[in-house]
Protein backbone atom coordinates (compact mmCIF):
# COMPACT_ATOMS: atom_id res chain seq x y z
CA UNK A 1 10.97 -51.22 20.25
CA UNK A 2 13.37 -48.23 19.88
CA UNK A 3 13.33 -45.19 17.89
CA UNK A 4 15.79 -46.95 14.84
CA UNK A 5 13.46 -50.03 14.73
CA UNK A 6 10.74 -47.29 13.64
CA UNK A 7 13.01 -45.56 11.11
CA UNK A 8 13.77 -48.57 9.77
CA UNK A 9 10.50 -49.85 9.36
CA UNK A 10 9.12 -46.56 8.06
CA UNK A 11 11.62 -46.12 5.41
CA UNK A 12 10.99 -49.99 4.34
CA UNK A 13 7.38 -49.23 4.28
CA UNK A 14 7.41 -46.27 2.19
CA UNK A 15 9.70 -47.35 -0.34
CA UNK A 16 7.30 -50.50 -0.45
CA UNK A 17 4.56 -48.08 -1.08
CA UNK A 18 5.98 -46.11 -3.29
CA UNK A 19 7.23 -48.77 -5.56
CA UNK A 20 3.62 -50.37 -5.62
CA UNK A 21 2.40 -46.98 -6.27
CA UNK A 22 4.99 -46.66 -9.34
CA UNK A 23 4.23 -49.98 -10.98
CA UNK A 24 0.69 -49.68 -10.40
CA UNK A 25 0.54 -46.16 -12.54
CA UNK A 26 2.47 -48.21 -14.92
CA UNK A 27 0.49 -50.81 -15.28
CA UNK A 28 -2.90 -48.35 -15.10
CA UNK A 29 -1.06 -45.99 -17.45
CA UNK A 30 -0.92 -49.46 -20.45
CA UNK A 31 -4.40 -50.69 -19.80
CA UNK A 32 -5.38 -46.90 -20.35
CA UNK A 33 -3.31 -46.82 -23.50
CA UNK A 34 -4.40 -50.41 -24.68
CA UNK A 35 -8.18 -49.79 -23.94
CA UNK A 36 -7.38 -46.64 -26.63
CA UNK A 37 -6.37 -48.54 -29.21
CA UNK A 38 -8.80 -51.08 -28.85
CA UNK A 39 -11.60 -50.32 -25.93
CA UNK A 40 -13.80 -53.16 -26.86
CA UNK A 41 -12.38 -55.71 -29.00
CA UNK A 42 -10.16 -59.13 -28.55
CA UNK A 43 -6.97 -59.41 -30.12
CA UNK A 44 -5.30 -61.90 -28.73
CA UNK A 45 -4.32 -65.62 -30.73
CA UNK A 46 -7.67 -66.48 -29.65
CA UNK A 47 -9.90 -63.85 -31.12
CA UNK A 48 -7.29 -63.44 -34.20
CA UNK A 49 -7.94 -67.97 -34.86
CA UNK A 50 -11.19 -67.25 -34.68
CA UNK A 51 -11.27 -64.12 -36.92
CA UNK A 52 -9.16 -66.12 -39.69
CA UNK A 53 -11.27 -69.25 -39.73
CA UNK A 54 -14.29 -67.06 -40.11
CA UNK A 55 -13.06 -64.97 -42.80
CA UNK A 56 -11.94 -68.03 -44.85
CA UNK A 57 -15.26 -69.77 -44.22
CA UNK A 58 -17.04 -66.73 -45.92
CA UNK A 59 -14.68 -66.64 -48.45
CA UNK A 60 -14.77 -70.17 -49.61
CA UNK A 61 -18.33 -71.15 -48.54
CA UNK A 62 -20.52 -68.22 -48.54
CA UNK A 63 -23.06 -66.88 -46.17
CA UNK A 64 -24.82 -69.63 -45.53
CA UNK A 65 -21.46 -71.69 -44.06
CA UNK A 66 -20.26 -68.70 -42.09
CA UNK A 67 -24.34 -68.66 -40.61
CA UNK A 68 -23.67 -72.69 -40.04
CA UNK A 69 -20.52 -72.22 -38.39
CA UNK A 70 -21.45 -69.10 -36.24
CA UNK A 71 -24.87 -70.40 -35.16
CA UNK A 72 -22.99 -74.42 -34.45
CA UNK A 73 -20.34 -73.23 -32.29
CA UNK A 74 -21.56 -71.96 -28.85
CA UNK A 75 -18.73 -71.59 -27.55
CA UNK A 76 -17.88 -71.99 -23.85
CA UNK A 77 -17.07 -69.10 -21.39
CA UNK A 78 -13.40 -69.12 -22.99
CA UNK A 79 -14.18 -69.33 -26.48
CA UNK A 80 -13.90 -66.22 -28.76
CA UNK A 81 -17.38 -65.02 -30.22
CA UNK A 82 -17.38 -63.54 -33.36
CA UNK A 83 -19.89 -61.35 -34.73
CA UNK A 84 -20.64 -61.17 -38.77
CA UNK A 85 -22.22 -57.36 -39.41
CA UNK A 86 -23.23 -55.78 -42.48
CA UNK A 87 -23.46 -52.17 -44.12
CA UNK A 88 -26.62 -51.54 -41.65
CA UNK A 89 -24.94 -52.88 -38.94
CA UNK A 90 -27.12 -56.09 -38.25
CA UNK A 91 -25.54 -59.32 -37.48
CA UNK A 92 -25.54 -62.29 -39.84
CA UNK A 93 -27.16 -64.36 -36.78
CA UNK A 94 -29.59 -61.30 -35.32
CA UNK A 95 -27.73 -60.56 -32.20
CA UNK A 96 -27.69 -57.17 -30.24
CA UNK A 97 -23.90 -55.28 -32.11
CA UNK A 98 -22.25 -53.66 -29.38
CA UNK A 99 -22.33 -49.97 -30.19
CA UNK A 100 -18.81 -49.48 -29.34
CA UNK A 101 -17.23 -52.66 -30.38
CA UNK A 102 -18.72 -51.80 -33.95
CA UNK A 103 -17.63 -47.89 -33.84
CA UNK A 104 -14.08 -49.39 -32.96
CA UNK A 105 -14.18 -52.68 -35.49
CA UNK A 106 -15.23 -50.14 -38.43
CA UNK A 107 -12.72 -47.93 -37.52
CA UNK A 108 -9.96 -50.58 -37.63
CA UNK A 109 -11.29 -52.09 -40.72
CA UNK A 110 -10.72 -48.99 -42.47
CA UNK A 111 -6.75 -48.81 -41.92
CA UNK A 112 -4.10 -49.49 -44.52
CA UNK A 113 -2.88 -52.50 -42.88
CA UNK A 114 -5.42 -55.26 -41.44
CA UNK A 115 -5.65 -55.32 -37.98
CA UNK A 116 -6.11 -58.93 -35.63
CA UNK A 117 -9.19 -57.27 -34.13
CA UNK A 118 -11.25 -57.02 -37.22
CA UNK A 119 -11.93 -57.79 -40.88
CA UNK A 120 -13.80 -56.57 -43.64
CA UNK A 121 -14.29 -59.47 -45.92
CA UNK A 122 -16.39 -59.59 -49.35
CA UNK A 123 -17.91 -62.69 -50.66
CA UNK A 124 -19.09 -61.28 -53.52
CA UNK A 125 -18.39 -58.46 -55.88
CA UNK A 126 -20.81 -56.04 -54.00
CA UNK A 127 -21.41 -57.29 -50.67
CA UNK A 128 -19.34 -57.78 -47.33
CA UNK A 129 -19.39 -58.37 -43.84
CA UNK A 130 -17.53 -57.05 -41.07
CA UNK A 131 -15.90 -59.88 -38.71
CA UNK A 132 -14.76 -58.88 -35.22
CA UNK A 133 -14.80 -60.35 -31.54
CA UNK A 134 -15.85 -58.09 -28.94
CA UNK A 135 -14.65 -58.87 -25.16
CA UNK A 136 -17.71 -60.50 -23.89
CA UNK A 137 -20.63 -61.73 -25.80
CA UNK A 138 -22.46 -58.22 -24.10
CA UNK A 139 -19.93 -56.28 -25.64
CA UNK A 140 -18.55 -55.24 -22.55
CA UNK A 141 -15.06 -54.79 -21.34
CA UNK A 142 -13.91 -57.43 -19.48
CA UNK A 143 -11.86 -60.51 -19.21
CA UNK A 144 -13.70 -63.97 -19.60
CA UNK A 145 -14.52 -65.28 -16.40
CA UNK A 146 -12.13 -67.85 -14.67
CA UNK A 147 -12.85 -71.87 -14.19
CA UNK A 148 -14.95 -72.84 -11.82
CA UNK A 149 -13.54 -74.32 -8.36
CA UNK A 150 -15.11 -75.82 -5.69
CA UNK A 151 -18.64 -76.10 -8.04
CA UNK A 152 -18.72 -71.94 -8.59
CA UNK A 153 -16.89 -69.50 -10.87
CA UNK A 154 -14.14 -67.92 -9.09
CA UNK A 155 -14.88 -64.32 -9.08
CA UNK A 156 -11.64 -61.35 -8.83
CA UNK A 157 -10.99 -59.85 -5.47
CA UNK A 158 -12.47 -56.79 -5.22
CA UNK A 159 -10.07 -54.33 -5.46
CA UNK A 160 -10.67 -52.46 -1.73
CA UNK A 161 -9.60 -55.82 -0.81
CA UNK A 162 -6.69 -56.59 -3.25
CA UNK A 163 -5.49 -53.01 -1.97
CA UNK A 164 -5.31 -54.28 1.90
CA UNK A 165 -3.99 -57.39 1.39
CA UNK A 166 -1.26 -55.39 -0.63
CA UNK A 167 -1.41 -52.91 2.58
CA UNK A 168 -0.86 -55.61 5.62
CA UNK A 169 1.66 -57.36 3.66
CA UNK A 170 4.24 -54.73 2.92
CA UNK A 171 3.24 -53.59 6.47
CA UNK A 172 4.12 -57.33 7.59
CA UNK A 173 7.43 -57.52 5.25
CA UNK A 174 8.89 -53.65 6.41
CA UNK A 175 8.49 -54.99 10.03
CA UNK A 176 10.13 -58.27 9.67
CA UNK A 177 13.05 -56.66 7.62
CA UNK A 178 13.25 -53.77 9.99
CA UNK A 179 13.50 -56.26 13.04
CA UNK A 180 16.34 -58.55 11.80
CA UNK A 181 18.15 -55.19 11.49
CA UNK A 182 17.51 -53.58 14.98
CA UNK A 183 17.99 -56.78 16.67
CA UNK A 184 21.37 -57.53 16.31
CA UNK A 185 21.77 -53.66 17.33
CA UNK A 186 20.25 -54.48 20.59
CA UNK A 187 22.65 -57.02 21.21
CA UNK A 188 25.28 -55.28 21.09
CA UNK A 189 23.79 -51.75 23.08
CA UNK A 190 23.53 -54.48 25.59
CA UNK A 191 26.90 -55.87 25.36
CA UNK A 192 28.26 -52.33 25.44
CA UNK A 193 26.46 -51.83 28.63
CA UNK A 194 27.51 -55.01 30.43
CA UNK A 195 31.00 -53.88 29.67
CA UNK A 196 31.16 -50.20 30.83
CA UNK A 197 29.65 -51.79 33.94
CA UNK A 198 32.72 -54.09 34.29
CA UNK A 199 31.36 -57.14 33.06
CA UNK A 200 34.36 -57.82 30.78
CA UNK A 201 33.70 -61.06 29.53
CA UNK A 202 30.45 -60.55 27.99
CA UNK A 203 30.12 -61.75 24.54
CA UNK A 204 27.45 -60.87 21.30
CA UNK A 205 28.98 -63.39 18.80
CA UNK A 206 26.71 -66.60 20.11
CA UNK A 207 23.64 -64.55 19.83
CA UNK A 208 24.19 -63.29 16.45
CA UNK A 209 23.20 -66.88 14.90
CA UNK A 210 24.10 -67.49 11.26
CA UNK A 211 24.57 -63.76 10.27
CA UNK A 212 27.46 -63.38 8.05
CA UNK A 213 27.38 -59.70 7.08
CA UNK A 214 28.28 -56.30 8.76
CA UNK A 215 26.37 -56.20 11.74
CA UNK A 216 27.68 -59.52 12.51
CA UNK A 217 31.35 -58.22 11.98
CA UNK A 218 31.21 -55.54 14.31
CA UNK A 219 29.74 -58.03 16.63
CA UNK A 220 32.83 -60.13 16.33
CA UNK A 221 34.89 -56.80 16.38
CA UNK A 222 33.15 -55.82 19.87
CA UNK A 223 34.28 -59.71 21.19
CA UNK A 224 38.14 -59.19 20.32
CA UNK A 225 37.63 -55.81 21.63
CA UNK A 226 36.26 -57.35 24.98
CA UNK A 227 39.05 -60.32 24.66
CA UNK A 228 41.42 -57.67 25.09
CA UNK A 229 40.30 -55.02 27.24
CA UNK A 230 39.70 -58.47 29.72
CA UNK A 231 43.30 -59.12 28.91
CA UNK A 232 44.80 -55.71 29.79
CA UNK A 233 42.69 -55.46 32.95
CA UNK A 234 43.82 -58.86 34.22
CA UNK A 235 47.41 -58.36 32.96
CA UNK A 236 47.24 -54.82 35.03
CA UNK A 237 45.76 -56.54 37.98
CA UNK A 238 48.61 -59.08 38.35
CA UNK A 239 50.96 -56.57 37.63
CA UNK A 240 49.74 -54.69 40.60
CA UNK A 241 49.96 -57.92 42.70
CA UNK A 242 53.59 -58.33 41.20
CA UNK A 243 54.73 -55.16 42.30
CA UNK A 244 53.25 -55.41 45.65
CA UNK A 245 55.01 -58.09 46.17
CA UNK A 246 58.25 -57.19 45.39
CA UNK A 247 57.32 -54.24 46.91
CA UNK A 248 57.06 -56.34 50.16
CA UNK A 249 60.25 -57.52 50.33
CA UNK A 250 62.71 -55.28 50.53
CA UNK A 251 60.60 -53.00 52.74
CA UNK A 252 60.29 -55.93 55.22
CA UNK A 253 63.76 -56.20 55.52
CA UNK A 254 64.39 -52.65 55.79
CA UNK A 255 62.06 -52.09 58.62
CA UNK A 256 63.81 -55.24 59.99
CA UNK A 257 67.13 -53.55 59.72
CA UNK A 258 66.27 -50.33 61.58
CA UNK A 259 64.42 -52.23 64.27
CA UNK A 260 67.62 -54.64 64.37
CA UNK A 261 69.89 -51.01 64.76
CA UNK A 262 67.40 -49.19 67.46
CA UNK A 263 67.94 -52.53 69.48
CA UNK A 264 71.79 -52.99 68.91
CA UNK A 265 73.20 -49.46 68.42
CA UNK A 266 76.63 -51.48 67.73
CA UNK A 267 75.53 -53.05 64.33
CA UNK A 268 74.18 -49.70 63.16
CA UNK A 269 76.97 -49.48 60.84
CA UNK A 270 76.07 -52.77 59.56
CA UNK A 271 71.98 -52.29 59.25
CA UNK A 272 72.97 -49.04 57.25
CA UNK A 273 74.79 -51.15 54.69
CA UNK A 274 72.08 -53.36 54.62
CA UNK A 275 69.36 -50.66 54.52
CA UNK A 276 71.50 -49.02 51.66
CA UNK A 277 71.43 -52.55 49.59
CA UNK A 278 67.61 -52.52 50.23
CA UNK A 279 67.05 -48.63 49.09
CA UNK A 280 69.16 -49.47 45.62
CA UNK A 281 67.10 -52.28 44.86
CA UNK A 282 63.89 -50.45 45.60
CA UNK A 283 65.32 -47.73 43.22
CA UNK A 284 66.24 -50.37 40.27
CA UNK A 285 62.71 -51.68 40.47
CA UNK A 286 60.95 -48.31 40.41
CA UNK A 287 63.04 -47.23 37.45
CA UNK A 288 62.40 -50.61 35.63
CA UNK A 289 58.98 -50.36 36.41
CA UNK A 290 59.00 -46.90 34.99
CA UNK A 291 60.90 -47.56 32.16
CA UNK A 292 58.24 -50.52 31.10
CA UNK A 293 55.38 -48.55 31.86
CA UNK A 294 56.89 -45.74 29.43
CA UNK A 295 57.54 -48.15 27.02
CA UNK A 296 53.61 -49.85 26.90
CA UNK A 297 52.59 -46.09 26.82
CA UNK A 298 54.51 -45.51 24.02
CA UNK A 299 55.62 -41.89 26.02
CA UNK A 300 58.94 -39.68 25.66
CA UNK A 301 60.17 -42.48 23.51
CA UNK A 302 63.80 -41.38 23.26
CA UNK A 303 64.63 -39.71 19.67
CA UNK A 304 65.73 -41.47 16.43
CA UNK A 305 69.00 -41.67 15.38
CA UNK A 306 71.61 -43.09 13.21
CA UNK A 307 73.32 -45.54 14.81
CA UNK A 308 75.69 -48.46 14.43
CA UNK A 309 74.13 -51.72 16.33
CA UNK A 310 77.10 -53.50 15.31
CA UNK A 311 79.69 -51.14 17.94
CA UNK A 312 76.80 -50.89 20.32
CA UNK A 313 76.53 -54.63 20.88
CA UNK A 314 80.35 -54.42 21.18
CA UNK A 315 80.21 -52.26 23.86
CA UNK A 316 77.55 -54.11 25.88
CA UNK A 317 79.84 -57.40 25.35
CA UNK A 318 82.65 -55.73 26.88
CA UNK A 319 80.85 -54.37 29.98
CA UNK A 320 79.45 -58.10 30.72
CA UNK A 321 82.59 -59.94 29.90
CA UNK A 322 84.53 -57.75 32.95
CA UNK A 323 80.93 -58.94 34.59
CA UNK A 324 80.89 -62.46 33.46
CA UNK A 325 84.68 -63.02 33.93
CA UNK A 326 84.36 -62.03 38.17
CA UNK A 327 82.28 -65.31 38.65
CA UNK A 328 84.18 -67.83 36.48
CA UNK A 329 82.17 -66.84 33.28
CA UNK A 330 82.70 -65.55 29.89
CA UNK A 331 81.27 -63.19 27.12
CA UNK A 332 82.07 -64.90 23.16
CA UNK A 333 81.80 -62.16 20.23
CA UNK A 334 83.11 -63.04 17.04
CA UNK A 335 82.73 -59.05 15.94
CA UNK A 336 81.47 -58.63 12.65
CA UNK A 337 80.83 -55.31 9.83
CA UNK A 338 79.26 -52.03 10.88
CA UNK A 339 75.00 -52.07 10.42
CA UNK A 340 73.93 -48.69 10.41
CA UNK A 341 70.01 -48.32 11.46
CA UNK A 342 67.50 -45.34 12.11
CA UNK A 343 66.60 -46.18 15.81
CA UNK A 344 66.59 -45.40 19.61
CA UNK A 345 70.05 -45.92 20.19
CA UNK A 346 69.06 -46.00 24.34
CA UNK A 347 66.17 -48.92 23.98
CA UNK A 348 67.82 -50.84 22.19
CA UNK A 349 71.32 -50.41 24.54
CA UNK A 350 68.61 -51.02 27.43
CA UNK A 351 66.51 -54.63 25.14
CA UNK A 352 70.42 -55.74 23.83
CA UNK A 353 71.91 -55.24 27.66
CA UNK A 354 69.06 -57.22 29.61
CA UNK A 355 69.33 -59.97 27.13
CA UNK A 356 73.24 -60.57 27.39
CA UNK A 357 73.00 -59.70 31.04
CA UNK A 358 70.29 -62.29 31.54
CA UNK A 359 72.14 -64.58 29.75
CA UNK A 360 75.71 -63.94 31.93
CA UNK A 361 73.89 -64.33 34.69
CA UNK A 362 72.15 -68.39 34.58
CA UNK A 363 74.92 -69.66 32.48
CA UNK A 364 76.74 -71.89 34.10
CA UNK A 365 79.95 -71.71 35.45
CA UNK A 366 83.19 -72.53 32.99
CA UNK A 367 80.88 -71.87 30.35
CA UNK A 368 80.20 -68.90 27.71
CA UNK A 369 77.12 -66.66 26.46
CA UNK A 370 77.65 -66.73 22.67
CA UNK A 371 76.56 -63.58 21.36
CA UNK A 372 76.43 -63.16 17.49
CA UNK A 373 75.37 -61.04 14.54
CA UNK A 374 73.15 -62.60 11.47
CA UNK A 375 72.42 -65.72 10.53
CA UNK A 376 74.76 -68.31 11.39
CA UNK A 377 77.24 -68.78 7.99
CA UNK A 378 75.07 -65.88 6.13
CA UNK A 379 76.40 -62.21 5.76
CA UNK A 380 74.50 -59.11 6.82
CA UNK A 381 72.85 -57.61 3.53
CA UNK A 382 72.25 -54.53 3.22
CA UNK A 383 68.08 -53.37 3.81
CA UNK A 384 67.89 -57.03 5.49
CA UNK A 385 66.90 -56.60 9.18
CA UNK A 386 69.20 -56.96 12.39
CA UNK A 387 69.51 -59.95 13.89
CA UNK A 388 71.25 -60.72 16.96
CA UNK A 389 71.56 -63.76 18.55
CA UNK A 390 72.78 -64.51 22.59
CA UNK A 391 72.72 -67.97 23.82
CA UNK A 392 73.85 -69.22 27.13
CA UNK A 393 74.50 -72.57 29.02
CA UNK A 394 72.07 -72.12 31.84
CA UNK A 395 69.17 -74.49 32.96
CA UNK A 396 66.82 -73.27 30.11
CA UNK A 397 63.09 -72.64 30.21
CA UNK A 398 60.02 -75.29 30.34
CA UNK A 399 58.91 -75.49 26.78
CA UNK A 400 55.79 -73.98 27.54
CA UNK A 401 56.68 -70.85 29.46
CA UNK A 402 59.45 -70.04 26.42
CA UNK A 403 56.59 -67.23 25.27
CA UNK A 404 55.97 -66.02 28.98
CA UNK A 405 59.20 -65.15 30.25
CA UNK A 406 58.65 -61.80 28.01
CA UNK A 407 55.78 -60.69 30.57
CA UNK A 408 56.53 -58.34 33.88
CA UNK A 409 57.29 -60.41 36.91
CA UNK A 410 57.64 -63.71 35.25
CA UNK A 411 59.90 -66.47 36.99
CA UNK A 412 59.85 -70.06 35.42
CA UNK A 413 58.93 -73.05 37.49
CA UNK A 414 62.29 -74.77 36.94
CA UNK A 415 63.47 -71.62 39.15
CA UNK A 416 65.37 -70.14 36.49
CA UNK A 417 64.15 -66.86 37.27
CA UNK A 418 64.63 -66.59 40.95
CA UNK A 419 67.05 -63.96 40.98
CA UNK A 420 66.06 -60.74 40.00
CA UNK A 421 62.59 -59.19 39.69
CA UNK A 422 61.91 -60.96 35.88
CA UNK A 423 61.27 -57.39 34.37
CA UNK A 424 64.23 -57.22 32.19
CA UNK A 425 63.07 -59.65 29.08
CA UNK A 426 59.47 -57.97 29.05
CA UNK A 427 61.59 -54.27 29.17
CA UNK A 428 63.61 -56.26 25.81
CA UNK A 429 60.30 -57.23 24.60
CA UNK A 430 59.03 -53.65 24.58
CA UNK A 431 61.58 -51.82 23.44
CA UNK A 432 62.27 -54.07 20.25
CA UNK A 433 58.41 -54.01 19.46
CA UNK A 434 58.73 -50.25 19.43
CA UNK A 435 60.78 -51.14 16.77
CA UNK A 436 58.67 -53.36 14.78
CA UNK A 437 60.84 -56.18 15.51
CA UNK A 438 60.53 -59.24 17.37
CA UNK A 439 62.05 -60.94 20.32
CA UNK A 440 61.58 -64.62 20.47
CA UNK A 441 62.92 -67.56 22.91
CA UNK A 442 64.14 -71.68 22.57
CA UNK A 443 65.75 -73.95 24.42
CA UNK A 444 69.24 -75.14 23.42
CA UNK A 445 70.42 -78.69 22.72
CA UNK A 446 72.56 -79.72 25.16
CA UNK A 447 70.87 -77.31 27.78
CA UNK A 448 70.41 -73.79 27.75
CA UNK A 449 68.32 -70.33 26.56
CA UNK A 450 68.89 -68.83 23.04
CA UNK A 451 67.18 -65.71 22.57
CA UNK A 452 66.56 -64.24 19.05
CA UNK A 453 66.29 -60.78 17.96
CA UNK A 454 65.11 -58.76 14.91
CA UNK A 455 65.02 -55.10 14.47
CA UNK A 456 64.79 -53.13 11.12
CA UNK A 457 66.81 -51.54 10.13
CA UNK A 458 64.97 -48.36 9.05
């Protein structure tokens, strides 16, 4: 057991003790104050019926039916006994008068207002008795004893003993409490362990049962946490894979071309085109690679700036449309009022350019990428967000890859993506979530890709 299992359980077990200790002083401090006011007499309903059908006994019926009704009774263990005493302090029946039960009767008698504890009654013009009930028949102080069980009176625990029994258990309850605390915390000391050693897809949420409170929180915390880190770690390790091989590629066929020119000195002119072809698409996909590893960084973000996304997207439609036109395609913008925005004018030039550039290049020939501004038939209000819309005639996307064409490196199965190095919609995916916008992807009736963007407009 570790060091907070023992703070625990001594700060438990002292706050045990010392609430014990406060209510027992309380409880001491009123038996103390009650055994003042009345050290050696009953006053309970008991001893106060008793009392009151003595003193009317006397009253109506004289000596001789308070001596019948004293002497008939004997009373059981539980009854109240009540004692008849004179001027001289003798009892009507001749019993031994408890000194201090009679000091404290007479002195209660002798009040203003009658007390339950005792009574002076006369019977007569000139002579009385004093009724009262002391604790016990021998005048001591003391409870009457319990009913028997088992064929003998059940005594009271002594009190060394009452005191360890107290003892064990609040030793018993501060351990049990201070365990269901520390364990959990175990857990998840191991947990953090197992992770920092690599083990990524340890969990603490099954062993933290039923719990629904803070400890098991963080425990469910520490899973997502794990859930992602494992993400991040696999996403980096296929990334790495990714980029080694496209890596592969284009080196292979440049050491291909210089062998190919050491052999055939004629075609070096020829291999040097070819090796120049190879070198600028190793350079595009270090600077897209850079450019997306910036951008999941969050580094030298480019500064914000006003900006009018409306004449930006213009000028990205005009670029592709010389594009588009070269290979029997088009570019279709309607145009539409200025939208000023506080943003990165570059990222989003670089999310709105892969999309329409993407979208020029797997539409089909004879056909157009339909780029447009807002909601189709709704105007652009003002504090609403940007939206921009590019759809193309292409071959579109399986349904269920329409989420991961946004990672690094993706190509869809329908071989959509085989051109390219399928970094430029996960570079658009970044930059508009630096934003706090959204990017999202669906399939096109009649065939093709729409792709969907939102950016606020700040």
């Amino acid at each position: 057991m570790g060091r907070l299992f023992w703070k625990f359980f001594l700060a438990f077990w002292l706050a045990l003790l010392l609430a014990g200790a406060a209510v027992g002083s309380l409880v001491w401090l009123h038996q103390q104050r009650v055994a003042r006011d009345e050290p050696a007499l009953a006053a309970g309903p008991r001893a106060a019926l008793a009392l009151q059908a003595a003193a009317a006994t006397l009253r109506h019926g004289g000596v001789p039916a308070l001596r019948a009704l004293l002497g008939d009774a004997a009373p059981p263990w539980s009854a109240a006994v009540v004692y008849a005493v004179d001027r001289d302090g003798k009892d009507l029946l001749g019993r031994d008068v408890p000194a201090d039960a009679l000091e404290r009767a007479r002195g209660l008698a002798a009040r203003p207002v009658a007390p339950r504890a005792a009574r002076a009654v006369r019977y007569d013009d000139a002579s009385g008795l004093l009724l009262f009930v002391p604790f016990a028949a021998d005048g001591t102080i003391r409870p009457a004893p319990r009913p028997a069980r088992f064929g003998r009176p059940a005594e009271p625990l002594p009190p060394v003993l009452l005191g360890a029994i107290g003892l064990l258990a609040s030793v018993a309850f501060s351990a049990l409490l201070a365990w269901s605390l520390t364990r959990p915390i175990r857990h998840l000391r191991r947990a953090v362990a197992s992770v920092a050693e690599g083990r990524l897809d340890t969990r603490v949420a099954p062993l933290m049962g039923r719990r629904a409170d803070e400890i098991a929180d963080l425990g469910r915390d520490f899973d997502q946490m794990a859930h992602r880190l494992q993400q991040l770690v696999a996403s980096q390790r296929r990334l790495l894979h990714d980029v080694s091989h496209e890596l592969r590629s284009p080196l292979a066929r440049l050491q291909a071309a210089v062998g190919l020119a050491r052999q055939d000195p004629e075609r070096t002119a020829s291999m040097l085109e070819r090796i120049e072809r190879e070198a600028n698409r190793l350079d595009g996909l270090v600077g897209e690679l850079l450019a997306l590893a910036r951008l999941e960084a969050g580094n030298a973000l480019p500064p914000l700036e006003r900006v009018d996304l409306v004449e930006l997207v213009e000028a990205i439609v005009d670029d592709a449309r010389f594009e588009a036109r070269a290979s029997g395609r088009d570019v279709s913008f309607a145009g539409a009022d200025p939208v000023m925005a506080t943003a990165r004018a570059e990222l989003l030039h670089r999310a709105f350019e892969n999309v329409i550039r993407n979208a020029v290049k797997y539409t089909r020939e004879g056909t157009a990428v339909e780029v447009r501004v807002g909601l189709p038939g709704a105007p652009v209000r003002d504090g609403a967000p940007f939206v921009l819309s590019v759809a193309d005639r292409g071959p579109g996307v399986p349904e269920p890859e329409l989420e991961a064409i946004f990672e690094p490196f993706h190509r869809a199965r329908n071989g959509a993506g085989e051109h390219g190095f399928g970094l430029g919609l996960a570079i658009a995916r970044r930059a508009i979530e630096a934003h706090g916008g959204r990017i999202v992807a669906r399939n096109r009736d009649g065939g093709g890709l729409a792709v969907e963007i939102e950016v606020p407009r700040g």
